[in-house]
Each structure stands twice: as structure tokens, then as C-alpha cells.
C-alpha atoms as a PDB file:
ATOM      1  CA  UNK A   1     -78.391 128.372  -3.900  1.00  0.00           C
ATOM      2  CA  UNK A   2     -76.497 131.472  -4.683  1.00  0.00           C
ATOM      3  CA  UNK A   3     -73.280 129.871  -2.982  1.00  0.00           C
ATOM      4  CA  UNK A   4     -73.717 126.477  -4.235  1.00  0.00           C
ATOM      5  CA  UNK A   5     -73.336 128.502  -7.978  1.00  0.00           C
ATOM      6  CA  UNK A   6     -70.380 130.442  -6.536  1.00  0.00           C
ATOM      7  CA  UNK A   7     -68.430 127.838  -5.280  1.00  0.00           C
ATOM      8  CA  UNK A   8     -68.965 125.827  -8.473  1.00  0.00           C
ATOM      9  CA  UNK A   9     -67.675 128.465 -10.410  1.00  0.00           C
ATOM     10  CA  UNK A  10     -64.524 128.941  -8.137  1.00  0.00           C
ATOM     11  CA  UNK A  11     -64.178 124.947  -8.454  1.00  0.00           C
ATOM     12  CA  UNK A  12     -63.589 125.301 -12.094  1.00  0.00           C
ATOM     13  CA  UNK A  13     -61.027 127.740 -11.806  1.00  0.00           C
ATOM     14  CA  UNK A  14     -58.998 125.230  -9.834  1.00  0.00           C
ATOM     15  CA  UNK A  15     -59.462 122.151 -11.120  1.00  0.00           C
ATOM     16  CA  UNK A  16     -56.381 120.847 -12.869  1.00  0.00           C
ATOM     17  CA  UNK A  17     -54.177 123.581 -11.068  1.00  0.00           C
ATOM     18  CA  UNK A  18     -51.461 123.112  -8.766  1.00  0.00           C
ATOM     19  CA  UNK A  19     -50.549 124.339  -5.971  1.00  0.00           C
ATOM     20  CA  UNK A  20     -48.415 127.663  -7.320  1.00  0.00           C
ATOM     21  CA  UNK A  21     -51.265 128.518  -9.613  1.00  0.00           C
ATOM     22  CA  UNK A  22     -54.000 128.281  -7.074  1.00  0.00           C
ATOM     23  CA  UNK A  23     -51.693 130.531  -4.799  1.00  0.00           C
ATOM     24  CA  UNK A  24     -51.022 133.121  -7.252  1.00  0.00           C
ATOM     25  CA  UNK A  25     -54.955 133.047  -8.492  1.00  0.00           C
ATOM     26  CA  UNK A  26     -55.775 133.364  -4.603  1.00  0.00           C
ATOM     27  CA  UNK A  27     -53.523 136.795  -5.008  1.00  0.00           C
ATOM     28  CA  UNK A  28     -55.055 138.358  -7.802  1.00  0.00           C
ATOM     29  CA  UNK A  29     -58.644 137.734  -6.328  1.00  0.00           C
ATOM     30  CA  UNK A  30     -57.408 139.348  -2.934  1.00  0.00           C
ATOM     31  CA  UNK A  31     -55.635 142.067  -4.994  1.00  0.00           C
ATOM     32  CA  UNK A  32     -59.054 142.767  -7.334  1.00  0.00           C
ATOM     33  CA  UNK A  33     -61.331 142.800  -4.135  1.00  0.00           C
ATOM     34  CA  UNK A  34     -58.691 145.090  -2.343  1.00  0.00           C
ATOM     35  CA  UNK A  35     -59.125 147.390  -5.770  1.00  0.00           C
ATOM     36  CA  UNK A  36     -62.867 147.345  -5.683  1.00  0.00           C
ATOM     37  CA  UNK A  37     -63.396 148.000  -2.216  1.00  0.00           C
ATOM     38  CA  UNK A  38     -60.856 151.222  -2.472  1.00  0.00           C
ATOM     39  CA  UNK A  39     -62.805 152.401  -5.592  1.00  0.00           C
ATOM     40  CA  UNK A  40     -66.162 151.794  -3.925  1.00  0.00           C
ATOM     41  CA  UNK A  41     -65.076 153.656  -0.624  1.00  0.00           C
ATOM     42  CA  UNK A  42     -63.438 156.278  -2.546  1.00  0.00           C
ATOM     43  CA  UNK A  43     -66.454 157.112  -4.808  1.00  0.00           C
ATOM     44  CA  UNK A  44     -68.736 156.484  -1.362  1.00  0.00           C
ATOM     45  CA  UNK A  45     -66.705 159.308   0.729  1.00  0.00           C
ATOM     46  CA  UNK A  46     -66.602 161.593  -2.361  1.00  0.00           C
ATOM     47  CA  UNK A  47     -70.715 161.397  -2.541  1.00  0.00           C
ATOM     48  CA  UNK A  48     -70.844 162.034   0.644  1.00  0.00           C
ATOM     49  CA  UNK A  49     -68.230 164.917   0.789  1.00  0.00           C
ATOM     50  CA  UNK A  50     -70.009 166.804  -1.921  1.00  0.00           C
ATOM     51  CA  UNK A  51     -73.126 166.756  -0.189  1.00  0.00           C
ATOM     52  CA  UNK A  52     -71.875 168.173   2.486  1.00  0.00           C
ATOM     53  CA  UNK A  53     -70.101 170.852   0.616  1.00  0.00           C
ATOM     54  CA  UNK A  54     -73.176 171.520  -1.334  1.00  0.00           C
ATOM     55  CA  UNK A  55     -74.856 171.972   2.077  1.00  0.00           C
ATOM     56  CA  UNK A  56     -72.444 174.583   3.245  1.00  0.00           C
ATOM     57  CA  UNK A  57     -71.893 176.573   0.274  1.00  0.00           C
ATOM     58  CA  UNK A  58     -75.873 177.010   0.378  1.00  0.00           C
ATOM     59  CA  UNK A  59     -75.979 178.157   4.033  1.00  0.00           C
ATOM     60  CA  UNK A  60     -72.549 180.426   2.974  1.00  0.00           C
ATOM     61  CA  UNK A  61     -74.349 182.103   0.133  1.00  0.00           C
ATOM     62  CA  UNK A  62     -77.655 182.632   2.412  1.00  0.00           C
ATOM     63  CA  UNK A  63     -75.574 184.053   5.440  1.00  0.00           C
ATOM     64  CA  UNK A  64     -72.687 186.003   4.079  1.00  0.00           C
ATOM     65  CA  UNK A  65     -73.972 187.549   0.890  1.00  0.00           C
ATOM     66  CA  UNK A  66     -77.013 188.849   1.505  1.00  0.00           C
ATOM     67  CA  UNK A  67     -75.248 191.495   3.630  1.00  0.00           C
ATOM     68  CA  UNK A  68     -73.153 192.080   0.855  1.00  0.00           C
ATOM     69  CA  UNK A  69     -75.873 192.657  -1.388  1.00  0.00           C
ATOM     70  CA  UNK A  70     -77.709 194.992   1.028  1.00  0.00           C
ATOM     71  CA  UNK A  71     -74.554 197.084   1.405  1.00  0.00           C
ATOM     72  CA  UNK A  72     -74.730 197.678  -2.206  1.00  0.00           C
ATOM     73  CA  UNK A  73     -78.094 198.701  -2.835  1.00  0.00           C
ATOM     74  CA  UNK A  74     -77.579 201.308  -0.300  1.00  0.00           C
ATOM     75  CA  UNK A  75     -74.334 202.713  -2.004  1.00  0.00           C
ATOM     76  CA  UNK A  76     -76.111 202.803  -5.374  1.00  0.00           C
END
């Protein structure tokens, strides 16, 4: 059912059309997916970045300043 609504929507857009404006209303589909699929992947691999950043800077703070904080107890 879903695609039976979709490609009765799409019909609409080219009935009456000819050949030039279904071409360039191809292109601007192709060029909006393109967009979203850049946006989505960008926002996708940033997510997943920062969790892995959040990851390490935990582990860094646990391994390499507790030393640091021992040290200067012992000076004080």
C-alpha cells in the first residue's frame, strides 16, 4: 500500500509535464536525496565519533591523572 500512495504522488508531479521538466524534476530529487543522505551520514559518523571520544577521554582522565594527582599530595 505504502508504494501504491508513493507512486501516486510521484504521478501527479508528472502529469502534464514534458519531457525537459520531468528531466530536470528527476535532478532535483537525485540532488535532495544526495543532500539528505550526506547530512544523515555526516550527523551518523559525528554520533559515533563523539562516543568514542567520550570513551577515551574517560579512560585518559582515569589513567594519566591520577598519577598526577598522587604526585601532588605528596609534594604538599
Amino acid at each position: 500500500m505504502p508504494e501504491e500512495l508513493i507512486f501516486g504522488l510521484l504521478s501527479n508531479f508528472y502529469r502534464g509535464a514534458d519531457r525537459d521538466e520531468r528531466i530536470a524534476y528527476d535532478r532535483k530529487v537525485s540532488n535532495i536525496m544526495r543532500i539528505l543522505k550526506s547530512v544523515s551520514l555526516t550527523i551518523i559518523i559525528t554520533y559515533i565519533l563523539g562516543l568514542i571520544w567520550y570513551r577515551l577521554s574517560d579512560n585518559w582522565q582515569r589513567y594519566l591523572m591520577i598519577p598526577a594527582e598522587q604526585n601532588t599530595e605528596t609534594v604538599a
